[in-house]
Protein backbone atom coordinates (compact mmCIF):
# COMPACT_ATOMS: atom_id res chain seq x y z
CA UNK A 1 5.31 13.38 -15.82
CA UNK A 2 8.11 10.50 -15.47
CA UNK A 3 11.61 10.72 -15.57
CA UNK A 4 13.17 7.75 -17.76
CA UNK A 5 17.22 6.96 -18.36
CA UNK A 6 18.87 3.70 -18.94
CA UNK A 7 20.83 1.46 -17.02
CA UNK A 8 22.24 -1.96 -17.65
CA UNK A 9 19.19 -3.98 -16.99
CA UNK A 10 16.66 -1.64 -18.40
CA UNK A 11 14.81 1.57 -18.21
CA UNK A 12 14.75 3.24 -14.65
CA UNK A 13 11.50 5.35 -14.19
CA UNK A 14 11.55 7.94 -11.23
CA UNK A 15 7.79 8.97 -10.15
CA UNK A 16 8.48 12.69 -8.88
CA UNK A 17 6.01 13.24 -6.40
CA UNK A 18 5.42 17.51 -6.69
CA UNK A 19 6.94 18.09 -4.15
CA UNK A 20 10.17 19.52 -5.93
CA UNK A 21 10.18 20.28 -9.67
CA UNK A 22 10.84 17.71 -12.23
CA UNK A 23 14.08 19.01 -13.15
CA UNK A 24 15.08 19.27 -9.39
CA UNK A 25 14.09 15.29 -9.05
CA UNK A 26 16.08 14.20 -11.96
CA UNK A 27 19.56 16.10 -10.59
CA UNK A 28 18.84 14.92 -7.35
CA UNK A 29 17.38 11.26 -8.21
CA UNK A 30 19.40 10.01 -11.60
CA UNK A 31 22.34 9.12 -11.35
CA UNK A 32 25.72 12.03 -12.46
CA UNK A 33 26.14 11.74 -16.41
CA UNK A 34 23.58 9.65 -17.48
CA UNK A 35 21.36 10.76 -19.96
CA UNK A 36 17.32 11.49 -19.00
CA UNK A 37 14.17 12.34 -20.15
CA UNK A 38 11.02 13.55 -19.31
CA UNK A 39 8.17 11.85 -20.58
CA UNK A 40 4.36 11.65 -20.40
CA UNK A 41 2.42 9.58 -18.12
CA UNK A 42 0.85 7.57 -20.93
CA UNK A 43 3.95 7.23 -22.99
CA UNK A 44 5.03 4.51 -20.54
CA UNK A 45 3.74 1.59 -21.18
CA UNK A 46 1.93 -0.27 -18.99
CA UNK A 47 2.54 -3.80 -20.18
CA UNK A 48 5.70 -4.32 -17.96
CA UNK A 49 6.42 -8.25 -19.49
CA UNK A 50 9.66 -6.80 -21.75
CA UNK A 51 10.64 -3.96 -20.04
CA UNK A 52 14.12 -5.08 -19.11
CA UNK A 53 14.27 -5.08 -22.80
CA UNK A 54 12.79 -1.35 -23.56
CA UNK A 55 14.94 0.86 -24.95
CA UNK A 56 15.36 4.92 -24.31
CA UNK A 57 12.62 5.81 -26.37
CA UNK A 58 10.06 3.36 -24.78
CA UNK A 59 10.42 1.00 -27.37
CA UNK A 60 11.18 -2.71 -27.42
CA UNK A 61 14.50 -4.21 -28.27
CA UNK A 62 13.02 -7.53 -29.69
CA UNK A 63 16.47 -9.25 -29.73
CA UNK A 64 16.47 -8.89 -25.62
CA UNK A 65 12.52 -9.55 -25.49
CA UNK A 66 13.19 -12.85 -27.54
CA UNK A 67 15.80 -13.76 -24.66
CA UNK A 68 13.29 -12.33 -21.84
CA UNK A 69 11.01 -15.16 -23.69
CA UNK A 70 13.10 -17.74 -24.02
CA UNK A 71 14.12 -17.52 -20.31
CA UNK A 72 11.08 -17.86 -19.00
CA UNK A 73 10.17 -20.72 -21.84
CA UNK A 74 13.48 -22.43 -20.36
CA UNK A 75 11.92 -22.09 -17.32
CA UNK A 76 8.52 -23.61 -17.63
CA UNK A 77 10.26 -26.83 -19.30
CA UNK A 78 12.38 -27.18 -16.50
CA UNK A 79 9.44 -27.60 -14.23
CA UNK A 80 7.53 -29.75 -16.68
CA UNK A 81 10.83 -31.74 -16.20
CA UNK A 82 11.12 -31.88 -12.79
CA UNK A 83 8.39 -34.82 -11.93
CA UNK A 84 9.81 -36.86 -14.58
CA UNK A 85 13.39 -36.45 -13.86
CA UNK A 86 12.98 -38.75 -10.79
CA UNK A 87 10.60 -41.26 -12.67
CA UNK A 88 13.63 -41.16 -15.32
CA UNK A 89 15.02 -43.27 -13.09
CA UNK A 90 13.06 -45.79 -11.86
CA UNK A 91 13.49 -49.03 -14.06
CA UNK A 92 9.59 -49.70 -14.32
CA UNK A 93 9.09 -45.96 -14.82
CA UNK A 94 11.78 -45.25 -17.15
CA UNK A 95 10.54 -45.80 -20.46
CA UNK A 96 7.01 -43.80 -19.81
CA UNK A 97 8.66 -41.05 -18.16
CA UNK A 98 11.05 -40.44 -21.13
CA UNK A 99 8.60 -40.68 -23.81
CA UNK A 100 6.49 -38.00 -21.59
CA UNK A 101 9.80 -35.75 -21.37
CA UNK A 102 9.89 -35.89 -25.24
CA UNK A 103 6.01 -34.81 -25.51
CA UNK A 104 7.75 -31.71 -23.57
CA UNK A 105 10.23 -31.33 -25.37
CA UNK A 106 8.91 -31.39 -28.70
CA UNK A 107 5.89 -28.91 -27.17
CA UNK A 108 9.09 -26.11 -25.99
CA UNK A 109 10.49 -26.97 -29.40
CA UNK A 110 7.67 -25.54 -31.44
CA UNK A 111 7.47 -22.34 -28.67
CA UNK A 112 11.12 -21.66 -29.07
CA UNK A 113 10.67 -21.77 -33.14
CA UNK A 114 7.84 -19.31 -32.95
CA UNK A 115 9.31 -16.98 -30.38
CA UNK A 116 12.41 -17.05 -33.37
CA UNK A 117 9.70 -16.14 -36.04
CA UNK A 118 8.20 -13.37 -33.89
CA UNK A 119 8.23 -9.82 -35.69
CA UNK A 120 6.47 -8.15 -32.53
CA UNK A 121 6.14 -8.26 -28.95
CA UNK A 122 2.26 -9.54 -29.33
CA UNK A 123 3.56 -12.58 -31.40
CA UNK A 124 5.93 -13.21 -28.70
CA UNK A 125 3.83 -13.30 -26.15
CA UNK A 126 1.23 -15.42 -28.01
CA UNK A 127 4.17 -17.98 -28.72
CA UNK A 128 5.46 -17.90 -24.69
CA UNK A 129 4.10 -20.57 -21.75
């Protein structure tokens, strides 16, 4: 058994150990007011890439997941970017390392429109880098 409650990044899960009961863990571990619950091994998931976006019930909020994408899309650009942004500017370099930054961008374009389109946390995470 797992104790789950919310906080602002995501869903906190305490691990009791046995040595005190569950109930004494989550008055002693979560934090005064906030909502728990006690929940299953197996009803965690165990696919951790959106769980700053799961919700109370162990489900995903795809509105935060498709931000959690997009993040880490923005990321791998950037680094695609990085080599060329100092050919960029090198006269005899220049023109190649700009039409390589477009094959980037236009490759981060169609991710970002199919992260958009995504209906479920599998499409996402076909569509991410």
């Amino acid at each position: 058994m797992k104790i789950i409650y919310l906080t602002e990044t995501g869903v906190a899960i305490i691990h009791p150990t046995g040595e005190l009961s569950i109930e004494e863990v989550a008055v002693k571990d979560v934090p005064a007011g906030v909502a728990y619950k006690i929940v299953n091994d197996d009803e965690v998931p165990s696919d951790r890439t959106f769980r700053n976006a799961w919700t109370d019930t162990l489900t995903v909020d795809m509105p935060k997941a498709k931000t959690i994408a997009h993040d880490i899309r923005r990321a791998a650009r950037s680094a695609e970017f990085a080599p060329l942004d100092i050919k960029a500017t090198i006269p005899s370099e220049a023109t190649a390392a700009e039409a390589a930054r477009q094959v980037i961008r236009d490759k981060y374009a169609t991710m970002q429109t199919a992260i958009n389109a995504a209906s479920t946390t599998d499409e996402i995470k076909a569509a991410m880098p």
